[in-house]
PDB file of N, CA and C in Angstrom:
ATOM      1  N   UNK A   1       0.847  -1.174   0.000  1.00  0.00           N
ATOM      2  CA  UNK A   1       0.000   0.000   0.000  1.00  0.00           C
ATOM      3  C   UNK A   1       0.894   1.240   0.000  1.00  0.00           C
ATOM      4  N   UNK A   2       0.720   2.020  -1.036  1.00  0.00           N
ATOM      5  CA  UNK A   2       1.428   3.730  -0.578  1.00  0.00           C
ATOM      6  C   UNK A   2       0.728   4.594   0.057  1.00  0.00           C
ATOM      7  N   UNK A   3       1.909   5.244   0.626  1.00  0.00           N
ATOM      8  CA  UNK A   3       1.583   6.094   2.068  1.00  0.00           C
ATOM      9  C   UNK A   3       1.835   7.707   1.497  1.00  0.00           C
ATOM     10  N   UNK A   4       1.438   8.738   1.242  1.00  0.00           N
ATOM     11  CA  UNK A   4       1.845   9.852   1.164  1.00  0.00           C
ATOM     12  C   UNK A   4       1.577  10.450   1.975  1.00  0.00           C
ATOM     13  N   UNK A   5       2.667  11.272   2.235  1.00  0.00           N
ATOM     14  CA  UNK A   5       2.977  12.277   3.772  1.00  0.00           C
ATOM     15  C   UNK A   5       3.135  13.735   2.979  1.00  0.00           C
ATOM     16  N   UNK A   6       2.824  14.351   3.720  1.00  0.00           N
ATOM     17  CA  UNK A   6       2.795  15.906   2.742  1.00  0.00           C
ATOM     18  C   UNK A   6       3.352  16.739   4.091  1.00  0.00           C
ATOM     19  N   UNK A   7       4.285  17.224   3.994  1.00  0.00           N
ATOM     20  CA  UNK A   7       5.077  18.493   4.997  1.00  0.00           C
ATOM     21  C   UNK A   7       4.345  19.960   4.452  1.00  0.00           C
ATOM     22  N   UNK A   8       3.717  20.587   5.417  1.00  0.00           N
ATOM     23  CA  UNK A   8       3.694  21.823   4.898  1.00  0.00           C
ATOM     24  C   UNK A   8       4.312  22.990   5.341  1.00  0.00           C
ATOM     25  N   UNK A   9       4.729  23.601   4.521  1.00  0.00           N
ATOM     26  CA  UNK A   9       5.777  24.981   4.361  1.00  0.00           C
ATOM     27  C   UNK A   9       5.200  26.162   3.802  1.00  0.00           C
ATOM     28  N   UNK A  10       5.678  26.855   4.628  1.00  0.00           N
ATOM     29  CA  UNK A  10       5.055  28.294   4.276  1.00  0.00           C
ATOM     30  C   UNK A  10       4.645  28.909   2.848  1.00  0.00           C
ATOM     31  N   UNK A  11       6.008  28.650   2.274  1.00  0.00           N
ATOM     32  CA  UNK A  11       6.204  28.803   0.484  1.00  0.00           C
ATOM     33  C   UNK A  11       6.017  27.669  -0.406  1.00  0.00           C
ATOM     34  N   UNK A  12       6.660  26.398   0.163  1.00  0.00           N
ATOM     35  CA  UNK A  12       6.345  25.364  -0.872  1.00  0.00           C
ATOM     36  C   UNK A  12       6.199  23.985  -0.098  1.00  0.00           C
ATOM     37  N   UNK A  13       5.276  23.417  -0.882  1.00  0.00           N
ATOM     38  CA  UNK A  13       4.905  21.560   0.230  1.00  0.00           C
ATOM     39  C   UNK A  13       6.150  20.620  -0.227  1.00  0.00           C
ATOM     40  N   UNK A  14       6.344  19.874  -0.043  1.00  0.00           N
ATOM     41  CA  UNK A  14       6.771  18.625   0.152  1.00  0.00           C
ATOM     42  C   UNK A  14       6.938  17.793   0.162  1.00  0.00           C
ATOM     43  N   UNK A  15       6.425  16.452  -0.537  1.00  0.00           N
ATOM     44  CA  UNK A  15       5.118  15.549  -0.643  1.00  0.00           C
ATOM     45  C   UNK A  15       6.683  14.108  -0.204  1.00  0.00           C
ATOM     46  N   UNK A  16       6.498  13.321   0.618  1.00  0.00           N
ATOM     47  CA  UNK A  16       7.369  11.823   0.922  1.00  0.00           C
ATOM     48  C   UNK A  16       6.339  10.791   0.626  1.00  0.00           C
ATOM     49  N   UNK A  17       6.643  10.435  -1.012  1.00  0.00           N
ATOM     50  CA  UNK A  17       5.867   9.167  -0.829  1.00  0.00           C
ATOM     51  C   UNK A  17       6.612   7.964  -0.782  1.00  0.00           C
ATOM     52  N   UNK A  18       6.114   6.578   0.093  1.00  0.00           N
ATOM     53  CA  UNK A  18       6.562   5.660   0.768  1.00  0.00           C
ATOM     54  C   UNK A  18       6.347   4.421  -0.151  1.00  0.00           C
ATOM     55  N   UNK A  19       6.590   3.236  -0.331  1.00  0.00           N
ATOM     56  CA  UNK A  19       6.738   2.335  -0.690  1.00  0.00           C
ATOM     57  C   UNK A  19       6.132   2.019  -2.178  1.00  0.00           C
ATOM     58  N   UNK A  20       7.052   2.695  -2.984  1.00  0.00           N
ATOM     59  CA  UNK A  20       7.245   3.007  -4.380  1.00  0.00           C
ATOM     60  C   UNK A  20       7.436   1.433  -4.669  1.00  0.00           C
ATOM     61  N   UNK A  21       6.947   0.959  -5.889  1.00  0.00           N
ATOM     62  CA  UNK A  21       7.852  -0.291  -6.308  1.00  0.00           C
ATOM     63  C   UNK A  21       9.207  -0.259  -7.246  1.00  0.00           C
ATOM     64  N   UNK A  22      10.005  -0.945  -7.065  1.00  0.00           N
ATOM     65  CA  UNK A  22      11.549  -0.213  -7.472  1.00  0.00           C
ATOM     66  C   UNK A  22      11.095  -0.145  -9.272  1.00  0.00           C
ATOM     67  N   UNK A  23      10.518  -1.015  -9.590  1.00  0.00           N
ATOM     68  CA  UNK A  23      10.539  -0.627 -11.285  1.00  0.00           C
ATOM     69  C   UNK A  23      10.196   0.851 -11.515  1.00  0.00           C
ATOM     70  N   UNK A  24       9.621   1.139 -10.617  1.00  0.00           N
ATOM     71  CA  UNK A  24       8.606   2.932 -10.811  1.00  0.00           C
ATOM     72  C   UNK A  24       9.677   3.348 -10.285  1.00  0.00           C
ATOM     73  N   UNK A  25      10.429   3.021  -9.399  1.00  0.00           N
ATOM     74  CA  UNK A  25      11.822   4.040  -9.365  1.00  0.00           C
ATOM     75  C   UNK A  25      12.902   4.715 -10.115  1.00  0.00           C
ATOM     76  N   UNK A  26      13.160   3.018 -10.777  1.00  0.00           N
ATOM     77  CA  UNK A  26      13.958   3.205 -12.178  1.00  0.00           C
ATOM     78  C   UNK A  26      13.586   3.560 -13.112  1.00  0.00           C
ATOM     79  N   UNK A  27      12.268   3.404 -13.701  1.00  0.00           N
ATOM     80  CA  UNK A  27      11.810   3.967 -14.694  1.00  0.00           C
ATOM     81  C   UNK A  27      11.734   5.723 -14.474  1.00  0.00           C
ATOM     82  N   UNK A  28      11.231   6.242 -13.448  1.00  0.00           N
ATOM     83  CA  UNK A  28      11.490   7.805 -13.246  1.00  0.00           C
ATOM     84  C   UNK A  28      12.840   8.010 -13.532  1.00  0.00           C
ATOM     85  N   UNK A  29      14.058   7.478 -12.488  1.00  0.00           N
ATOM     86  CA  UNK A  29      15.116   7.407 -13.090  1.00  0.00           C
ATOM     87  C   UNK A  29      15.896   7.415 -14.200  1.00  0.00           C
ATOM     88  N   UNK A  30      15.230   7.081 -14.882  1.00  0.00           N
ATOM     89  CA  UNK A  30      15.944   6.564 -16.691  1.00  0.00           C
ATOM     90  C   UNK A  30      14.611   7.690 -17.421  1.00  0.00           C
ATOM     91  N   UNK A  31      13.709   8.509 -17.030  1.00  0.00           N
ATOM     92  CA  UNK A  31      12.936   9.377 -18.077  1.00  0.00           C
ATOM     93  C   UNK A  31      13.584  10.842 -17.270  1.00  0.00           C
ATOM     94  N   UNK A  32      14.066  10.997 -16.442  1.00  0.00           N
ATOM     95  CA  UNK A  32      15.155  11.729 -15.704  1.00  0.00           C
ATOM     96  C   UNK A  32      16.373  11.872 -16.543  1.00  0.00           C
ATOM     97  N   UNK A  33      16.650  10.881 -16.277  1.00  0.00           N
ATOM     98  CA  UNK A  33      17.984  11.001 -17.389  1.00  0.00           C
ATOM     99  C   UNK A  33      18.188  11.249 -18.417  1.00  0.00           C
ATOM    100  N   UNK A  34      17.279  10.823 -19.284  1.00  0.00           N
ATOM    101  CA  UNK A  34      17.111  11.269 -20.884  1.00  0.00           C
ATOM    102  C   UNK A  34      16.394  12.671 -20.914  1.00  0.00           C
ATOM    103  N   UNK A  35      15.685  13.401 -20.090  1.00  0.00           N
ATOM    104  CA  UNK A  35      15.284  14.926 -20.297  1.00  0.00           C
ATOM    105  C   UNK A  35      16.337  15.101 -19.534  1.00  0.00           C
ATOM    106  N   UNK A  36      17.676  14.840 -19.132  1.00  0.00           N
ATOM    107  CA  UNK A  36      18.505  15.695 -17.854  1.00  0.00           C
ATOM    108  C   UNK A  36      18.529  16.850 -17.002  1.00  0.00           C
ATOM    109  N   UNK A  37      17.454  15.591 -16.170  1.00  0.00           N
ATOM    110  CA  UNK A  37      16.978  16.245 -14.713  1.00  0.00           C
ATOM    111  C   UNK A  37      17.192  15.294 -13.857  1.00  0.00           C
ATOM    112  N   UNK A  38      16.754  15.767 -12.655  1.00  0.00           N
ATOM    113  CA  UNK A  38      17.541  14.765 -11.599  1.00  0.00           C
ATOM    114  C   UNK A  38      15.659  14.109 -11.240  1.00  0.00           C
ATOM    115  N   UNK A  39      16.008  12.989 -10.501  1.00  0.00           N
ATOM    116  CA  UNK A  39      14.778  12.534 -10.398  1.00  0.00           C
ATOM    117  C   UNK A  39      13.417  13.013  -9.659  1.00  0.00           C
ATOM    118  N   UNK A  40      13.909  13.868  -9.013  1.00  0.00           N
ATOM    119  CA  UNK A  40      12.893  14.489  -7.901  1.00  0.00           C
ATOM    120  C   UNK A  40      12.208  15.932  -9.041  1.00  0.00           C
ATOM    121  N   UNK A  41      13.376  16.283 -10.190  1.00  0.00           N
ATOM    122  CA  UNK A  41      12.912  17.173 -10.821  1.00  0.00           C
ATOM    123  C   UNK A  41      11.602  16.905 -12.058  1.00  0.00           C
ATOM    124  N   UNK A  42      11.761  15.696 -11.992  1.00  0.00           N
ATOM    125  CA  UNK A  42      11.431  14.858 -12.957  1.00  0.00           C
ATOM    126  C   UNK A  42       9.516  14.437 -12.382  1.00  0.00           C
ATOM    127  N   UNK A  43       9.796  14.345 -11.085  1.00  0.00           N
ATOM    128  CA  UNK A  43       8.730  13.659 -10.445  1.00  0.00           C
ATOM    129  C   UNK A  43       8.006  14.954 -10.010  1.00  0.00           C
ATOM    130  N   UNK A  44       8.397  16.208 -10.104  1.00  0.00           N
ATOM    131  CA  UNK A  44       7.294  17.041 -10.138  1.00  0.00           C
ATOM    132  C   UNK A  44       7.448  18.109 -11.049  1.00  0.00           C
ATOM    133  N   UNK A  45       7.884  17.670 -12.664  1.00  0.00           N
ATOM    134  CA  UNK A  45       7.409  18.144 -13.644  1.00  0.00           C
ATOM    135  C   UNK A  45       6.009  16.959 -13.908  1.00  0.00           C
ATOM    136  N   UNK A  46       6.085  15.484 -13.617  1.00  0.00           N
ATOM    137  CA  UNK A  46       5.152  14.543 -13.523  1.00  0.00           C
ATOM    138  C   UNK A  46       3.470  15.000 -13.224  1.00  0.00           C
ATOM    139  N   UNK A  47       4.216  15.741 -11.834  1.00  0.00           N
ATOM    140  CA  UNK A  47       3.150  16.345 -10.727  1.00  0.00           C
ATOM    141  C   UNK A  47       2.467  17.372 -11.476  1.00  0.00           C
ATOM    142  N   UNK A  48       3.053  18.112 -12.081  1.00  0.00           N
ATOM    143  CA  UNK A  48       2.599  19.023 -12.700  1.00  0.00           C
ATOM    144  C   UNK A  48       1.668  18.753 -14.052  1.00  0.00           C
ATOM    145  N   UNK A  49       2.473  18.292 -14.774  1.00  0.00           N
ATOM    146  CA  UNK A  49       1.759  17.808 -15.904  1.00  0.00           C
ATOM    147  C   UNK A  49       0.553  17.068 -15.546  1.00  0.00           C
ATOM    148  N   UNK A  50       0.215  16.310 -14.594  1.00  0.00           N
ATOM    149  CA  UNK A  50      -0.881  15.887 -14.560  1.00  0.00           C
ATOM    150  C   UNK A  50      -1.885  16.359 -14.122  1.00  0.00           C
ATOM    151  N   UNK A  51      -1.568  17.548 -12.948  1.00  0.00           N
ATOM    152  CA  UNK A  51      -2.483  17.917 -12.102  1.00  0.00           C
ATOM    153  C   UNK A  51      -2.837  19.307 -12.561  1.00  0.00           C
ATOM    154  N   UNK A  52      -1.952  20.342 -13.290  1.00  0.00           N
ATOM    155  CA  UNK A  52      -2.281  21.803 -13.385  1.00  0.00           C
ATOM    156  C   UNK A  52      -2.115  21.987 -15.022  1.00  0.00           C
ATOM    157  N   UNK A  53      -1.509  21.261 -15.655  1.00  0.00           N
ATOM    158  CA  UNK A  53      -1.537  22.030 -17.451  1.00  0.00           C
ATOM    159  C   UNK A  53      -3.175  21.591 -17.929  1.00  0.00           C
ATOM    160  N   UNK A  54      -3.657  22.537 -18.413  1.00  0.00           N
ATOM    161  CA  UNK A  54      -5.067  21.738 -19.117  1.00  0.00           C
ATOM    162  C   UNK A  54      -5.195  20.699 -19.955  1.00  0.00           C
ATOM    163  N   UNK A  55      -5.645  20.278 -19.922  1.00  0.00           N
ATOM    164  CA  UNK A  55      -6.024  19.115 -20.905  1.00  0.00           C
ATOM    165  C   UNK A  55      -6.371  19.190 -22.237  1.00  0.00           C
ATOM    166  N   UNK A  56      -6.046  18.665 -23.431  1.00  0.00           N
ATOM    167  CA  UNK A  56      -7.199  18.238 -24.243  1.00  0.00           C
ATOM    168  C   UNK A  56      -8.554  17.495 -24.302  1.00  0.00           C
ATOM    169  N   UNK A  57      -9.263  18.471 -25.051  1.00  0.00           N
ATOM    170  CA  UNK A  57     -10.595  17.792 -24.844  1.00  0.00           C
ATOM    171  C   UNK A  57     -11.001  16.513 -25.194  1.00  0.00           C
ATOM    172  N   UNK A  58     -11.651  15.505 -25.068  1.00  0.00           N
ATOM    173  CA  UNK A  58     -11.576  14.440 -25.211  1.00  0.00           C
ATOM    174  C   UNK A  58     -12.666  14.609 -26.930  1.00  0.00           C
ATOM    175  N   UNK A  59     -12.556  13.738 -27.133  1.00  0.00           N
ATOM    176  CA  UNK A  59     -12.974  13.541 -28.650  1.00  0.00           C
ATOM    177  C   UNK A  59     -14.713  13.564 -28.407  1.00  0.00           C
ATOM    178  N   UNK A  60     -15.272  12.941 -27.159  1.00  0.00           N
ATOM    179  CA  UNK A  60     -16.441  12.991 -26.884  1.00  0.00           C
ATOM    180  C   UNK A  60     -17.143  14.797 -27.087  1.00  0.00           C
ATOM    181  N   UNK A  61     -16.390  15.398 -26.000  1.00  0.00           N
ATOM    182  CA  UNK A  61     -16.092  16.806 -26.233  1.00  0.00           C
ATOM    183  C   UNK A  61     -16.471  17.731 -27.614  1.00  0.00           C
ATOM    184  N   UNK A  62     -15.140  17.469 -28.009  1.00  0.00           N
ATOM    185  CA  UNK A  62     -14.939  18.156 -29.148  1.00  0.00           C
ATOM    186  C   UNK A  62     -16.163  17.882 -30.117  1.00  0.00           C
ATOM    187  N   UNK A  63     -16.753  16.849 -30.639  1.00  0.00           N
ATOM    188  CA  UNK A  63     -17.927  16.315 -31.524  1.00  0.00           C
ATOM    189  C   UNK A  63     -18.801  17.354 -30.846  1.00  0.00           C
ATOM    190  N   UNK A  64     -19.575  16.836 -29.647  1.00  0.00           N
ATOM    191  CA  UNK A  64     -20.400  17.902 -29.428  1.00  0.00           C
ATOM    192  C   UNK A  64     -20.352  19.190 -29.223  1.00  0.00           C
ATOM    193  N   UNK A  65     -19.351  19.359 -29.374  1.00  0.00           N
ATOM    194  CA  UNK A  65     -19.452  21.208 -29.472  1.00  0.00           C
ATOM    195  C   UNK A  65     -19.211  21.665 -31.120  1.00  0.00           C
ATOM    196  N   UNK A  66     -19.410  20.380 -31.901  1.00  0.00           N
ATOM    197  CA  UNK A  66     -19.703  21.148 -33.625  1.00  0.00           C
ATOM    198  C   UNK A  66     -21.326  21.194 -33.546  1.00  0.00           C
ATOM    199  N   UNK A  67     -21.032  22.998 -34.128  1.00  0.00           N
ATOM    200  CA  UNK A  67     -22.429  23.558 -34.204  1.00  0.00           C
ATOM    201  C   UNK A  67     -23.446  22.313 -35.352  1.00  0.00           C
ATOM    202  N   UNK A  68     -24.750  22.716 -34.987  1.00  0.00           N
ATOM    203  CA  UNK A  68     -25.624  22.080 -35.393  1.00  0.00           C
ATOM    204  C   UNK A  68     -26.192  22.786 -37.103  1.00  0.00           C
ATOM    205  N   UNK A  69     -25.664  22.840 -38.128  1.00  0.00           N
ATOM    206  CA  UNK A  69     -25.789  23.242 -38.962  1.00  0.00           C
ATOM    207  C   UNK A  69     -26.226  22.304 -40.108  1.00  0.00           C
ATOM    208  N   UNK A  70     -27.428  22.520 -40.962  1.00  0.00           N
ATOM    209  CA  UNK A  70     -27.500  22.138 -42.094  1.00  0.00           C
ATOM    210  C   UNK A  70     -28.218  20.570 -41.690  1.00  0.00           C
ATOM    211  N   UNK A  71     -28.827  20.028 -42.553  1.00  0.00           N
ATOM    212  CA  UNK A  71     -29.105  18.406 -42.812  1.00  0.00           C
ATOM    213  C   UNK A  71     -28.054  17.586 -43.066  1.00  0.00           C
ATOM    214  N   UNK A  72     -28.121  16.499 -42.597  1.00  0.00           N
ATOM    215  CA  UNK A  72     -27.215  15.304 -43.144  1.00  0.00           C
ATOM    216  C   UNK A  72     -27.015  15.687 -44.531  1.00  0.00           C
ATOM    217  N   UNK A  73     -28.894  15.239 -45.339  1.00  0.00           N
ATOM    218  CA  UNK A  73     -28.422  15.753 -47.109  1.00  0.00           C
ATOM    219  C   UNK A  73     -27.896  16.680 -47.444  1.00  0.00           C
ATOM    220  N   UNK A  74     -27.739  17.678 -46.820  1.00  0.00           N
ATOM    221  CA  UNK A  74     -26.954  19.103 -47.363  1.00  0.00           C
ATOM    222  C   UNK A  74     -25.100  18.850 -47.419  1.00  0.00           C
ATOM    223  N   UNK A  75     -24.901  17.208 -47.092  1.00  0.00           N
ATOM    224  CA  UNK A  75     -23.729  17.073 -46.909  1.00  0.00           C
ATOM    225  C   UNK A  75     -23.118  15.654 -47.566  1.00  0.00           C
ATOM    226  N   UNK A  76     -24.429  15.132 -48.054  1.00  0.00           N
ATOM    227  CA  UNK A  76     -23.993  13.757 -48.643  1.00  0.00           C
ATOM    228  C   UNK A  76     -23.175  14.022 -50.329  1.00  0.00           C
ATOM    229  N   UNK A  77     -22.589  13.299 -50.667  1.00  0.00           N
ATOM    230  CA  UNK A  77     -21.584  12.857 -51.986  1.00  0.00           C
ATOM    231  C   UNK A  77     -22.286  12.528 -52.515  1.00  0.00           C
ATOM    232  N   UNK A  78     -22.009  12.877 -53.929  1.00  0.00           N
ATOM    233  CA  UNK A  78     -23.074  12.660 -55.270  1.00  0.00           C
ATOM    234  C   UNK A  78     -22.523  10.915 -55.467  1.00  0.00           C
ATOM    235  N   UNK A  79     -23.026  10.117 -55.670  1.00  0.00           N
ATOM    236  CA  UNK A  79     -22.559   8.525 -56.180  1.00  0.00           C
ATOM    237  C   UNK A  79     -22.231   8.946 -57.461  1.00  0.00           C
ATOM    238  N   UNK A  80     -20.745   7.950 -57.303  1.00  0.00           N
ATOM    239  CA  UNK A  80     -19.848   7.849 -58.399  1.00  0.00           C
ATOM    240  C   UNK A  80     -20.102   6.918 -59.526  1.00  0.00           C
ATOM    241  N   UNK A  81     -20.119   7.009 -60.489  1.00  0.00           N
ATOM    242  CA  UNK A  81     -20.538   5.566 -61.809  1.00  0.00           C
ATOM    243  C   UNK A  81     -18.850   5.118 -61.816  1.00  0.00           C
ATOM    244  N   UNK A  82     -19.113   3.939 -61.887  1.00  0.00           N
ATOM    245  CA  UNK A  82     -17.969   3.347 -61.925  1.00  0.00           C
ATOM    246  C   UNK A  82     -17.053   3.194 -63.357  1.00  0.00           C
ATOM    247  N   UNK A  83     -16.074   3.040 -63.320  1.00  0.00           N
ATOM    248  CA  UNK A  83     -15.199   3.498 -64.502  1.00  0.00           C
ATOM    249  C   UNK A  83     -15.064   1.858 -65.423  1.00  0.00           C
ATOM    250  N   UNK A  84     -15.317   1.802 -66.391  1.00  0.00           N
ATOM    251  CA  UNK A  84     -15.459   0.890 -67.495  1.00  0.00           C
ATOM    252  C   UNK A  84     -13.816  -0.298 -67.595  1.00  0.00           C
ATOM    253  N   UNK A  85     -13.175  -0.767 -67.212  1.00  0.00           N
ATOM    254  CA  UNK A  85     -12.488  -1.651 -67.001  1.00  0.00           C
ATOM    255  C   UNK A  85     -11.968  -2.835 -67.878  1.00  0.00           C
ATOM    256  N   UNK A  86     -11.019  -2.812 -68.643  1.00  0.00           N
ATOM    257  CA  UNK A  86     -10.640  -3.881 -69.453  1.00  0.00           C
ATOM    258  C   UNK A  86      -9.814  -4.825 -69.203  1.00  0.00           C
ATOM    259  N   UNK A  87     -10.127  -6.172 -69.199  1.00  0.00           N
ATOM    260  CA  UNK A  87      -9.238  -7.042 -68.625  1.00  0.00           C
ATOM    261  C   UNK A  87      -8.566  -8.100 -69.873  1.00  0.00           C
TER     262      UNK A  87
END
């Protein structure tokens, strides 16, 4: 089970979380390393990205917010005759 402990500070928190499994260690570790940052820098650009940049809208979203314009037919393709073929 993980335990998070949060210290609070006047200017900035703190956060000790406890019984990480080591693969999630190393893996922060090694996506640390390749942006070269150290791991704690790494784990709250993490923090960040998940919790405060906005999101994209989900596709559910986005569909319904296209305005309601026009009929289906005002949008269908004329059928194509098919092209004569010699074999």
């Amino acid at each position: 089970m993980n335990r998070i402990c949060a210290i609070i500070d006047s200017s900035m928190a703190q956060l000790i979380v406890r019984d990480i499994p080591q693969q999630v260690v190393i893996r922060l570790k090694q996506r640390a390393a390749r942006r070269g940052h150290s791991a704690e820098a790494e784990h709250r650009e993490i923090l960040k990205q998940a919790l405060l940049l906005p999101r994209a809208p989900s596709l559910k979203a986005m569909l319904g917010g296209i305005p309601d314009v026009g009929r289906d037919a005002d949008f269908g393709r004329p059928r194509r005759q098919g092209r004569r073929v010699v074999l």
